[in-house]
Protein backbone atom coordinates (compact mmCIF):
# COMPACT_ATOMS: atom_id res chain seq x y z
CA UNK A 1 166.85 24.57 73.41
CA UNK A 2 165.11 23.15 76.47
CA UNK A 3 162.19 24.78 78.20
CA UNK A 4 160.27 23.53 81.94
CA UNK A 5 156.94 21.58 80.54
CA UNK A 6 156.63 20.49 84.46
CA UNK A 7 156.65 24.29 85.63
CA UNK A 8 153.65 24.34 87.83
CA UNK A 9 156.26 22.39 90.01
CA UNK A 10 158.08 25.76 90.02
CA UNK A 11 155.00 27.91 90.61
CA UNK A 12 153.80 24.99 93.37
CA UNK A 13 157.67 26.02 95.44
CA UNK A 14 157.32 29.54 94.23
CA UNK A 15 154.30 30.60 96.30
CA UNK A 16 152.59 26.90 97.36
CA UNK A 17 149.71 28.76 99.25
CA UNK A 18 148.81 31.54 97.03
CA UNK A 19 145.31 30.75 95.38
CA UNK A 20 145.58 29.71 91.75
CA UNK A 21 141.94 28.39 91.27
CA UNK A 22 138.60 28.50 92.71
CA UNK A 23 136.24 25.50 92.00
CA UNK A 24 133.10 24.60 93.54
CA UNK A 25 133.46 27.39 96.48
CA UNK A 26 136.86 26.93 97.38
CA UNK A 27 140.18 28.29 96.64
CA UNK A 28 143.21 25.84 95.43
CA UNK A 29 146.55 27.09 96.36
CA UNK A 30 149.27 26.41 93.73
CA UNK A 31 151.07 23.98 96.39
CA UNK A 32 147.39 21.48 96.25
CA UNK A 33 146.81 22.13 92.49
CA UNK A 34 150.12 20.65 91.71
CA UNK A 35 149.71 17.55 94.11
CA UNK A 36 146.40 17.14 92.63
CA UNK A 37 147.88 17.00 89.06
CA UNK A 38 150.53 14.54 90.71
CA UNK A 39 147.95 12.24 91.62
CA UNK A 40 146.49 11.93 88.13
CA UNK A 41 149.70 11.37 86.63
CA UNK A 42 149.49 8.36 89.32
CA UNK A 43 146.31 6.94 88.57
CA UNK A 44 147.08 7.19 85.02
CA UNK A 45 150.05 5.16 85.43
CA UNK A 46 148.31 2.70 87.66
CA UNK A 47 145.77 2.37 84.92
CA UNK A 48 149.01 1.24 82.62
CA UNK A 49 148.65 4.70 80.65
CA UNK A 50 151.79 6.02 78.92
CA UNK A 51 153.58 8.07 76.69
CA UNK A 52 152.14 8.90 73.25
CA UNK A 53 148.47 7.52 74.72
CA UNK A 54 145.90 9.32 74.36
CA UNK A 55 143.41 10.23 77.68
CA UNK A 56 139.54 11.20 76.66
CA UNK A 57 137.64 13.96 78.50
CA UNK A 58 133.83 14.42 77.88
CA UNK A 59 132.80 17.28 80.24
CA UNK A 60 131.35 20.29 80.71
CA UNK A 61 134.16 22.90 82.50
CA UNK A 62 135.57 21.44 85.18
CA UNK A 63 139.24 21.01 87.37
CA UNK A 64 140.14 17.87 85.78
CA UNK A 65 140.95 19.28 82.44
CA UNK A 66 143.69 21.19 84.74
CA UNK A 67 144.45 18.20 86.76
CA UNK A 68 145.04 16.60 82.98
CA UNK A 69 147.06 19.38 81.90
CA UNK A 70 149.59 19.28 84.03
CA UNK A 71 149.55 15.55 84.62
CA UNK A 72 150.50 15.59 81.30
CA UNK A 73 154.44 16.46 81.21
CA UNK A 74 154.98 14.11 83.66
CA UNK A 75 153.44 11.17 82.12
CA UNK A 76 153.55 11.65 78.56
CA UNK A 77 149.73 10.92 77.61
CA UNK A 78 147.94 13.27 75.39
CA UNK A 79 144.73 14.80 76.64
CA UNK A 80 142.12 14.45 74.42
CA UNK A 81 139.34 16.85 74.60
CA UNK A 82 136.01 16.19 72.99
CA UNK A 83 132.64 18.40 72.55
CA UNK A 84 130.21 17.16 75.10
CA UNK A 85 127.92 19.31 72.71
CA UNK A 86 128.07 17.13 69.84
CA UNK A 87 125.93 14.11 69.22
CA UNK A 88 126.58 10.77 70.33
CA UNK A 89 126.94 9.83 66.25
CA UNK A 90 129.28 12.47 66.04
CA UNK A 91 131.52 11.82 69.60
CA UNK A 92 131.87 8.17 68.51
CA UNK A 93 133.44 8.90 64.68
CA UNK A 94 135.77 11.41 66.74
CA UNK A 95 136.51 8.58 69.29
CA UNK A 96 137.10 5.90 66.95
CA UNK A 97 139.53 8.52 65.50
CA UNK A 98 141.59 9.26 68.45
CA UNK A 99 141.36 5.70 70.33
CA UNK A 100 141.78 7.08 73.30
CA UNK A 101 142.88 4.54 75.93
CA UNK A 102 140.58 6.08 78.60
CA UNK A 103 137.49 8.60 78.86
CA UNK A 104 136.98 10.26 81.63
CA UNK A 105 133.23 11.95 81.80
CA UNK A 106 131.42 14.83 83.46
CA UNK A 107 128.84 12.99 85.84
CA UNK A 108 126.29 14.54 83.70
CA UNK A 109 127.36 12.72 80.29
CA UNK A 110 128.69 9.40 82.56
CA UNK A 111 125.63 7.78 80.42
CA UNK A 112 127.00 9.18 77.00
CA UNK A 113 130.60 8.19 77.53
CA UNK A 114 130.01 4.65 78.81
CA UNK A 115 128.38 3.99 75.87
CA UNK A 116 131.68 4.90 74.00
CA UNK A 117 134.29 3.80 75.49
CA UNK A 118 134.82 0.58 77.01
CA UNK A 119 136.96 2.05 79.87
CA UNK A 120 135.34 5.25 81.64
CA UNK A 121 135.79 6.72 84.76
CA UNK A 122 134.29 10.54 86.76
CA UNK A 123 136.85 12.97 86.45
CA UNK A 124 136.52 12.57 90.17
CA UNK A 125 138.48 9.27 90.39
CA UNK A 126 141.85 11.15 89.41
CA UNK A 127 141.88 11.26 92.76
CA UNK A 128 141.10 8.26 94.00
CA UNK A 129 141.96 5.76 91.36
CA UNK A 130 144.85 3.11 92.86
CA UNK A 131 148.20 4.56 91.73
CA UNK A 132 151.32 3.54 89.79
CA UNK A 133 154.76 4.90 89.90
CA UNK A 134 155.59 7.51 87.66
CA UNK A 135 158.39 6.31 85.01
CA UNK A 136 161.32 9.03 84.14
CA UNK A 137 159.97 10.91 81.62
CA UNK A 138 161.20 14.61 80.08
CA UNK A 139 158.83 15.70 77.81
CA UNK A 140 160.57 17.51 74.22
CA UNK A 141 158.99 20.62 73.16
CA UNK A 142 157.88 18.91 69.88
CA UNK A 143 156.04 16.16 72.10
CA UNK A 144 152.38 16.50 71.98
CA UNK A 145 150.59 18.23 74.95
CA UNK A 146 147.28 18.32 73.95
CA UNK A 147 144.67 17.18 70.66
CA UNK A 148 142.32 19.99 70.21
CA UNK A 149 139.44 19.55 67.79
CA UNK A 150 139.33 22.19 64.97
CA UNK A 151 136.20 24.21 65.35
CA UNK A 152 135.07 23.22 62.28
CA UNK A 153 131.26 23.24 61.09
CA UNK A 154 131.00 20.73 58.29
CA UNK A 155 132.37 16.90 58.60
CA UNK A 156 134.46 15.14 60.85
CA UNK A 157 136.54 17.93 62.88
CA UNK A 158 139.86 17.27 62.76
CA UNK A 159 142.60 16.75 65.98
CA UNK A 160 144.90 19.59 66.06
CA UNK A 161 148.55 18.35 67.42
CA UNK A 162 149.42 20.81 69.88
CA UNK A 163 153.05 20.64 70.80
CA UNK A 164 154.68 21.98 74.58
CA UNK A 165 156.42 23.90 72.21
CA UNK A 166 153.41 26.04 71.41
CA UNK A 167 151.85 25.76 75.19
CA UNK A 168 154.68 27.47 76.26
CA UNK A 169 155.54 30.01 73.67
CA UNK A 170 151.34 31.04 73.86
CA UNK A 171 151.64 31.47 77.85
CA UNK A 172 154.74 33.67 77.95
CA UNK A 173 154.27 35.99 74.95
CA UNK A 174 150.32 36.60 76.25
CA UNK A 175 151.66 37.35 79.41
CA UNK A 176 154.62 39.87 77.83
CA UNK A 177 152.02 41.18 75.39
CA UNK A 178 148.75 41.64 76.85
CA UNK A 179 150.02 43.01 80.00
CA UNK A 180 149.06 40.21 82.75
CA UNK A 181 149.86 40.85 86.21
CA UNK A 182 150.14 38.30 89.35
CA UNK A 183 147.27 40.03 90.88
CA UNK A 184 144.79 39.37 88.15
CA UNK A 185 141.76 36.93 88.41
CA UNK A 186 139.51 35.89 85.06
CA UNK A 187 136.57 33.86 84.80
CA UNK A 188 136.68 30.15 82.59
CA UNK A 189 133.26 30.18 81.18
CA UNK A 190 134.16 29.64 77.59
CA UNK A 191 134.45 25.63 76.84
CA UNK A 192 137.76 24.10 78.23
CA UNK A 193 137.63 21.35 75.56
CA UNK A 194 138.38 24.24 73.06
CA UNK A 195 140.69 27.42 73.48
CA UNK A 196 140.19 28.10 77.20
CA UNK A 197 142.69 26.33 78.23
CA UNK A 198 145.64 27.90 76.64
CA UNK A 199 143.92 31.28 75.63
CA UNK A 200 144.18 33.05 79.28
CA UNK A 201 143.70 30.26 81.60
CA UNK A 202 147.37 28.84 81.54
CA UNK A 203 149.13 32.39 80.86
CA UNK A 204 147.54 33.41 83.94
CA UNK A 205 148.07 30.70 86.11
CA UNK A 206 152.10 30.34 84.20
CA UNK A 207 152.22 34.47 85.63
CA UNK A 208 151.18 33.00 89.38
CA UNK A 209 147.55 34.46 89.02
CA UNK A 210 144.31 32.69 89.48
CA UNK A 211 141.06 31.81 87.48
CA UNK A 212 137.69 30.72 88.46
CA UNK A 213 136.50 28.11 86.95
CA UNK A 214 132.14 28.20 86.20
CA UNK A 215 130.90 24.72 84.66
CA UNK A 216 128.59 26.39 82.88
CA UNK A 217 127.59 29.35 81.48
CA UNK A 218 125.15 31.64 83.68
CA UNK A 219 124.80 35.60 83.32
CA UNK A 220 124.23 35.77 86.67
CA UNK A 221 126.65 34.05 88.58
CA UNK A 222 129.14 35.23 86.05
CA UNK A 223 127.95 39.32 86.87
CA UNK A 224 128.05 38.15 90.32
CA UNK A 225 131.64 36.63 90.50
CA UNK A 226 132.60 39.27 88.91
CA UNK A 227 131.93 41.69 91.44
CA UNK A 228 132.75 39.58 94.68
CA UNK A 229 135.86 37.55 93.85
CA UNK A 230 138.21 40.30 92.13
CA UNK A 231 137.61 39.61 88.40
CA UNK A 232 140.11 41.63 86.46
CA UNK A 233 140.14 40.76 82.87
CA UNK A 234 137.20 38.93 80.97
CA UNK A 235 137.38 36.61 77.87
CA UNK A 236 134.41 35.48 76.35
CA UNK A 237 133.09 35.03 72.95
CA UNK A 238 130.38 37.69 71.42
CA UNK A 239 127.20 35.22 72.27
CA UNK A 240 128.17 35.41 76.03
CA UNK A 241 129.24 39.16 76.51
CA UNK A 242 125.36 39.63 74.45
CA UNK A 243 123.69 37.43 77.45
CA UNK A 244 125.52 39.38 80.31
CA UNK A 245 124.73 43.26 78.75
CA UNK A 246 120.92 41.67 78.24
CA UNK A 247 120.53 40.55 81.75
CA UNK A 248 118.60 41.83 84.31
CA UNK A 249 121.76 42.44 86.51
CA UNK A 250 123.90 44.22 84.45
CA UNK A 251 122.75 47.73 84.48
CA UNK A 252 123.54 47.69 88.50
CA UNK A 253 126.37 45.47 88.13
CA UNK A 254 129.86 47.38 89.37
CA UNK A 255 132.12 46.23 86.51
CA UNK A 256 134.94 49.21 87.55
CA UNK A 257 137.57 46.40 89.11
CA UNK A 258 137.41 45.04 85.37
CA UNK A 259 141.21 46.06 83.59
CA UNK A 260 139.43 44.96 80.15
CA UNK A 261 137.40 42.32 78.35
CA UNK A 262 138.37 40.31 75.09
CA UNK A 263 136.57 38.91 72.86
CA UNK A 264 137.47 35.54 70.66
CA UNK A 265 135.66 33.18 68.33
CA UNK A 266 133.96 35.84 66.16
CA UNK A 267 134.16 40.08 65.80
CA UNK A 268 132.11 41.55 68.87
CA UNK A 269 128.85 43.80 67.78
CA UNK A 270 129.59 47.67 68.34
CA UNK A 271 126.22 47.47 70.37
CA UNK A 272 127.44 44.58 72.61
CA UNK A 273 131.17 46.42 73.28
CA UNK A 274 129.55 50.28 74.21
CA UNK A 275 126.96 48.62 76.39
CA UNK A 276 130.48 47.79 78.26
CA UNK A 277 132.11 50.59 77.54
CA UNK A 278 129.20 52.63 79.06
CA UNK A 279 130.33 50.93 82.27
CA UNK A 280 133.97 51.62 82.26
CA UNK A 281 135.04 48.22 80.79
CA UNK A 282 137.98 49.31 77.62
CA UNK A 283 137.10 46.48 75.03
CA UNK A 284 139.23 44.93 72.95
CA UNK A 285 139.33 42.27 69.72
CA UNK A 286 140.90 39.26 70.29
CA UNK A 287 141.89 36.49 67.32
CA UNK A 288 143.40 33.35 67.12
CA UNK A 289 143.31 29.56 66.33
CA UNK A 290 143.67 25.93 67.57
CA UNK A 291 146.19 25.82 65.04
CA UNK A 292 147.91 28.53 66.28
CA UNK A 293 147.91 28.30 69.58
CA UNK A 294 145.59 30.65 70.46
CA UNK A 295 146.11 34.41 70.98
CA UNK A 296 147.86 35.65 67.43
CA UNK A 297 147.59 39.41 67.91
CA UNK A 298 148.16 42.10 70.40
CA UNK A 299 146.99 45.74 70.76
CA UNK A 300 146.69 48.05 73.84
CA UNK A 301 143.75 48.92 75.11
CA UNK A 302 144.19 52.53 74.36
CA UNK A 303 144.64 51.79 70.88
CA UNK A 304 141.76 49.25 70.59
CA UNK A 305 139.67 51.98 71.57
CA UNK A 306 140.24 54.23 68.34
CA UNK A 307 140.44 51.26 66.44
CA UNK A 308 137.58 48.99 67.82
CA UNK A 309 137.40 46.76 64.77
CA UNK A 310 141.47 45.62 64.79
CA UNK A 311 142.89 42.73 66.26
CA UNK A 312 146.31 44.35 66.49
CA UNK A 313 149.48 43.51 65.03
CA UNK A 314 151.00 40.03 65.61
CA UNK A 315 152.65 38.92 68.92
CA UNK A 316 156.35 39.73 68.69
CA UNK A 317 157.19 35.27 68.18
CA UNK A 318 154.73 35.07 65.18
CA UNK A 319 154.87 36.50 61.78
CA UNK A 320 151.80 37.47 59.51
CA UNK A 321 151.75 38.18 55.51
CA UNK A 322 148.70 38.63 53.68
CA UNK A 323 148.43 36.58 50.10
CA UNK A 324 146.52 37.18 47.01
CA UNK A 325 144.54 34.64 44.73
CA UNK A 326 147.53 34.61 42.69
CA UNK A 327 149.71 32.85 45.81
CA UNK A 328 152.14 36.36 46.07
CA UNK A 329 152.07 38.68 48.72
CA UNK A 330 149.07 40.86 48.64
CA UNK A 331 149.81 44.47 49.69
CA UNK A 332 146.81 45.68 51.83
CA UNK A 333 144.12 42.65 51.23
CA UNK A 334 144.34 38.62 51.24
CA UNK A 335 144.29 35.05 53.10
CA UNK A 336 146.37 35.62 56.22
CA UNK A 337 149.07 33.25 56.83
CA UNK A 338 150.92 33.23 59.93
CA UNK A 339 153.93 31.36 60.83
CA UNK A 340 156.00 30.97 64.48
CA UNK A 341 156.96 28.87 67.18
CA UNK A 342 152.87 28.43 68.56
CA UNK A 343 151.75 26.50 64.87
CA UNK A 344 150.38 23.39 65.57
CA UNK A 345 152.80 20.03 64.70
CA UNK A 346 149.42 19.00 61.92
CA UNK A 347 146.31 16.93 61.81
CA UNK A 348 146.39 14.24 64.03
CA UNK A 349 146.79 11.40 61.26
CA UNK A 350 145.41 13.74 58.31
CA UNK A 351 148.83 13.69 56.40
CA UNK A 352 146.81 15.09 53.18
CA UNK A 353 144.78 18.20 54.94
CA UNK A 354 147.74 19.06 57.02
CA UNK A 355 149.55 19.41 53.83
CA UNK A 356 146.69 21.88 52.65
CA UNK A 357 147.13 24.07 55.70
CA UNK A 358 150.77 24.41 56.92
CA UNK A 359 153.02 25.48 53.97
CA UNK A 360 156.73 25.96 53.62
CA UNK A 361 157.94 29.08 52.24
CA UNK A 362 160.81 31.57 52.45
CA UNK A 363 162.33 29.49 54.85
CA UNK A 364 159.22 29.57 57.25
CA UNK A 365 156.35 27.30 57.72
CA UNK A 366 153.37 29.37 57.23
CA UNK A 367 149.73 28.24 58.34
CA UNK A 368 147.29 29.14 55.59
CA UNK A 369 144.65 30.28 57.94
CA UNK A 370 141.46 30.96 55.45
CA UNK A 371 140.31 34.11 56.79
CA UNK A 372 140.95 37.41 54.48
CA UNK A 373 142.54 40.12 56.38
CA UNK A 374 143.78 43.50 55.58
CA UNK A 375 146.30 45.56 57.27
CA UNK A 376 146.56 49.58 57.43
CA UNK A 377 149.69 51.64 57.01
CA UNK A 378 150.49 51.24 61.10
CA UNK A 379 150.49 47.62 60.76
CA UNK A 380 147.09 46.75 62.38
CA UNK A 381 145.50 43.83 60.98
CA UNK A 382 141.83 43.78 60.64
CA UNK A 383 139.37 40.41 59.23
CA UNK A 384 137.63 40.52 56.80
CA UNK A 385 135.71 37.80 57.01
CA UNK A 386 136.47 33.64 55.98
CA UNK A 387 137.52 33.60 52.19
CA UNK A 388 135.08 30.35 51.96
CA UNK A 389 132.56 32.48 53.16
CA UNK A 390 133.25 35.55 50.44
CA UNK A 391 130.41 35.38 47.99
CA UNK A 392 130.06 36.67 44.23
CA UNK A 393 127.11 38.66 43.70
CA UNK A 394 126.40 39.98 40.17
CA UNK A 395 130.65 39.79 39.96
CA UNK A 396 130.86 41.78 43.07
CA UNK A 397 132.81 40.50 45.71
CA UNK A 398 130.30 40.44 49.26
CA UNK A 399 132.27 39.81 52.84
CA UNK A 400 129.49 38.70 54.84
CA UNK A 401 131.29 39.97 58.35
CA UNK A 402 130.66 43.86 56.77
CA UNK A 403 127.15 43.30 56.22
CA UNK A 404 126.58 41.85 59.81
CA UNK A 405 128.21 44.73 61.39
CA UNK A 406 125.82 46.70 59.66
CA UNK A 407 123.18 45.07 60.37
CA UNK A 408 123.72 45.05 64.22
CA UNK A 409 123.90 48.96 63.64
CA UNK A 410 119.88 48.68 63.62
CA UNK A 411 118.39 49.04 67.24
CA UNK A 412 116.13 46.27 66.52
CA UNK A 413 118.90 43.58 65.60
CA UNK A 414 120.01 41.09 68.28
CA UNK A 415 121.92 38.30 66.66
CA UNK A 416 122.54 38.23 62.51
CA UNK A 417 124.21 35.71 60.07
CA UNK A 418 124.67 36.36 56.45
CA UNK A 419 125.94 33.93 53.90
CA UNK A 420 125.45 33.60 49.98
CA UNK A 421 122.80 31.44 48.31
CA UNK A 422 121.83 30.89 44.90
CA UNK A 423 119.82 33.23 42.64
CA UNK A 424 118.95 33.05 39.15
CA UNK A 425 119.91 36.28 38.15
CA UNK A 426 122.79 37.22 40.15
CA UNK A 427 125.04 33.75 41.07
CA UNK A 428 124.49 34.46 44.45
CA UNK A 429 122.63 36.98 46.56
CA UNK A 430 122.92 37.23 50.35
CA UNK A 431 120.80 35.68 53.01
CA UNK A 432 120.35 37.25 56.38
CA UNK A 433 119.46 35.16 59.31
CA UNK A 434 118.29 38.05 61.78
CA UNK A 435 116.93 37.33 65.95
CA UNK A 436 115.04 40.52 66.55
CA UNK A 437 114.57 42.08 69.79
CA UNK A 438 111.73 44.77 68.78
CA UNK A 439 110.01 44.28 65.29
CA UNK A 440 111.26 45.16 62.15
CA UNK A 441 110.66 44.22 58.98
CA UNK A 442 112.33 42.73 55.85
CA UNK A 443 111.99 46.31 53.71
CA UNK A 444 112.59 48.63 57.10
CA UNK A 445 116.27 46.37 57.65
CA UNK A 446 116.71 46.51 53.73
CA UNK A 447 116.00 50.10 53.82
CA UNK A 448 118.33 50.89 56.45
CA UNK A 449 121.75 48.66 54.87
CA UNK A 450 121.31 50.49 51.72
CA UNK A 451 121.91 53.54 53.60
CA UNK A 452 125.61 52.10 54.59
CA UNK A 453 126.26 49.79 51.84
CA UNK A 454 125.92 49.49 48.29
CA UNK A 455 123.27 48.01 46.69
CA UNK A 456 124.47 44.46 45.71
CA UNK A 457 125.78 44.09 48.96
CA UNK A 458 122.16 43.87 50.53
CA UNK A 459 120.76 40.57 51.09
CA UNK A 460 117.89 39.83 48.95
CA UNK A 461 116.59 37.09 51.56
CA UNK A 462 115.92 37.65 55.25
CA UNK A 463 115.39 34.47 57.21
CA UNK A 464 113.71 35.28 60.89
CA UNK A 465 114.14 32.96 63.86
CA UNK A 466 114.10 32.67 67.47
CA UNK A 467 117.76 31.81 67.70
CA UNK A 468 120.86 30.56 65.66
CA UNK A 469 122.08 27.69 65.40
CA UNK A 470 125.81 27.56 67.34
CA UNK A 471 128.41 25.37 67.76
CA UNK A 472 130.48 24.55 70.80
CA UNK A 473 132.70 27.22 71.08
CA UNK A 474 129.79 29.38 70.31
CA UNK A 475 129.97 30.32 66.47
CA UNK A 476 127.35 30.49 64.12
CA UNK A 477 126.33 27.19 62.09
CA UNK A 478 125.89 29.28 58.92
CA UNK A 479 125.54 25.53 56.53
CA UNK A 480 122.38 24.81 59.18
CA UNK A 481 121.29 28.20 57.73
CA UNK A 482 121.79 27.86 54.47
CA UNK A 483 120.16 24.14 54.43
CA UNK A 484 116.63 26.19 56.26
CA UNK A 485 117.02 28.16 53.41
CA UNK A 486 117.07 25.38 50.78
CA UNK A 487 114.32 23.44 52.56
CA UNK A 488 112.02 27.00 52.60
CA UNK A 489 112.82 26.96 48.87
CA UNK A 490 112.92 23.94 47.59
């Protein structure tokens, strides 16, 4: 089977002046995206990169990680996208790593990557940089299009291989299943070194629609775009829809040109997704994973409504079986595994953990994905929570994610973590890390879980602070938790 890698050169003859993406105040038309991505192909190849290289990017959002992505199939380098939010210890173990051949930098971080990498350049100079001819090159759907860091909170995170193969199957299943049209317009403001890229941002722009690109995160602008540039569907992850419902702007803010909003990384508070759907906005759960290339599960908006807490049943090119302790299929409850043509190739390197994760069986190669799941009898799946974050309380099995939502149940609740920690008595008892917007106590929050859950599943600690700790793509650090904790009780 072959499939186009290069089809923004379809789109770019298709409709060359319709406006695919807005950057900086001005519109790109698909016609100067695509000679834009030409010309970094060329300055790559002037630069003596080739296939099976890999090409660093440290940088907040920003039109060269599109100008890389679609250089891509028609040089046969591997973008390489790194955290810019991670320290410079961190970046260099990652770098050393990958080896990428260049790094191109964010003018903000030019002083971060130059210390690096030898060989560093703006994203700017795509542009500019002297170019080279572009050698024949058809890239195979098993080629690798991109190396995506796991969002992983302890160690080294690893490189995800992520094959054309799964690029394309992700952009035209999201487009079948989540109902994109041509007209509609979405916002990047979640990191483009993670899952923006190939969550809506590429569907879209594969459909002939267009996205806005912000650099970084701010309420404001965000509300603002929203209202004057056509936004019509919004992906963001819990942390961000919380900023825009607490800002200033958002109780006059006319959200009613808004389809629906999404939310990845993490389960979206009830508050968080009625202050929306107060405004007209239908809300729906979104999961997914580097691994898998991103968006796993569908469900219409209709139905998300009656069933707020689902993320749907899987899209129609992936398969999805829950499994017991045991290792046999569970019938309700387990690990979800999924399996289809958007699983990553492995670990970039990591022979032995991407052994651990990608698993052959009944003629499929299944990713174990470490989050328990259950599914009802209409075939909506629902998590759980992650099985390394299950704790044993007393010989009670606690899922954090079901005390959290909860917890956010309680007016005075902004932001909540809860993990297991050691106790005496019990094995483990829970720890809530709570960011309050009114007071409350420890007893009045206590008080109010054991009126929705039973008894053991109540934290016994409750850890107050200002804010939690978060990684890149904006989840919770719950080991920086859990290491307050053990320094408050040492």
């Amino acid at each position: 089977m072959e499939l186009n890698a290069n089809w923004l050169a379809r789109l770019a003859d298709y409709h060359p002046t319709r406006p695919a993406v807005y950057w900086r105040g001005h519109w790109l038309s698909y016609g100067e995206l695509y000679q834009r991505a030409r010309r970094a192909a060329e300055a790559l190849a002037g630069l003596g990169v080739g296939q099976g290289q890999r090409v660093g990017v440290l940088s907040t959002n920003h039109l060269g990680y599109l100008e890389l992505y679609f250089a891509a199939p028609l040089l046969g380098f591997i973008p390489t996208l790194f955290n810019h939010r991670l320290s410079q210890t961190e970046l260099a173990g990652l770098v050393a790593y990958t080896q990428p051949t260049v790094l191109f930098f964010s003018q903000e971080l030019a002083q971060t990557a130059q210390a690096l990498h030898p060989v560093t350049y703006p994203l700017e100079a795509l542009q500019s940089l002297p170019p080279g001819p572009l050698p024949p090159y058809q890239p195979d759907l098993e080629d690798t299009a991109l190396l995506l860091f796991t969002g992983g909170t302890t160690g080294l995170p690893k490189a995800a291989q992520i094959p054309y193969r799964q690029l394309l199957t992700n952009a035209f299943q999201t487009c079948m299943s989540w109902g994109l049209r041509p007209e509609d317009r979405y916002i990047v403001a979640t990191p483009m070194f993670h899952a923006a890229l190939n969550a809506l941002a590429t569907p879209l722009l594969y459909l002939g629609g267009s996205v806005i690109i912000q650099e970084k995160f701010d309420p404001a602008e965000y509300l603002h775009w929203v209202q004057h540039q056509g936004v019509s569907l919004l992906f963001l992850v819990p942390t961000m829809y919380q900023m825009l419902a607490q800002h200033p702007d958002f109780a006059q803010a006319d959200l009613r040109g808004v389809r629906w909003a999404i939310s990845g990384g993490a389960p979206c508070p009830a508050p968080v997704r009625e202050a929306f759907r107060a405004k007209g906005v239908r809300f729906k759960q979104g999961y997914g994973l580097t691994e898998c290339g991103v968006n796993c599960f569908t469900l219409d908006v209709l139905e998300a409504e009656h069933f707020p807490e689902s993320v749907g049943r899987p899209m129609p090119h992936l398969w999805a079986r829950l499994v017991g302790p045991d290792g046999l299929e569970a019938a309700e409850e387990g690990e979800l595994w999924l399996a289809g043509p958007t699983l990553m190739s492995g670990y970039y390197q990591r022979p032995e953990e991407t052994a651990k994760a990608l698993v052959e069986q009944e003629g499929r190669r299944w990713l174990r994905t470490g989050d328990l799941a259950r599914r009802d009898a209409a075939g909506r799946y629902y998590i759980v929570g992650r099985a390394k974050e299950m704790f044993i309380s007393g010989g009670e099995n606690v899922y954090p994610l079901e005390v959290e939502r909860a917890l956010y149940e309680h007016p005075a609740v902004l932001e909540c973590a809860v993990l297991g920690v050691p106790d005496a008595r019990w094995g483990e008892v829970g720890l809530a890390a709570v960011v309050l917007k009114s007071p409350a106590s420890a007893e009045e929050l206590k008080a109010f879980l054991r009126t929705r859950l039973a008894g053991y599943k109540v934290p016994k600690h409750f850890l107050f602070l200002e804010a939690l700790p978060k990684s890149g793509p904006g989840k919770i650090l719950k080991n920086q938790l859990a290491e307050h904790f053990r320094r408050g009780h040492a």
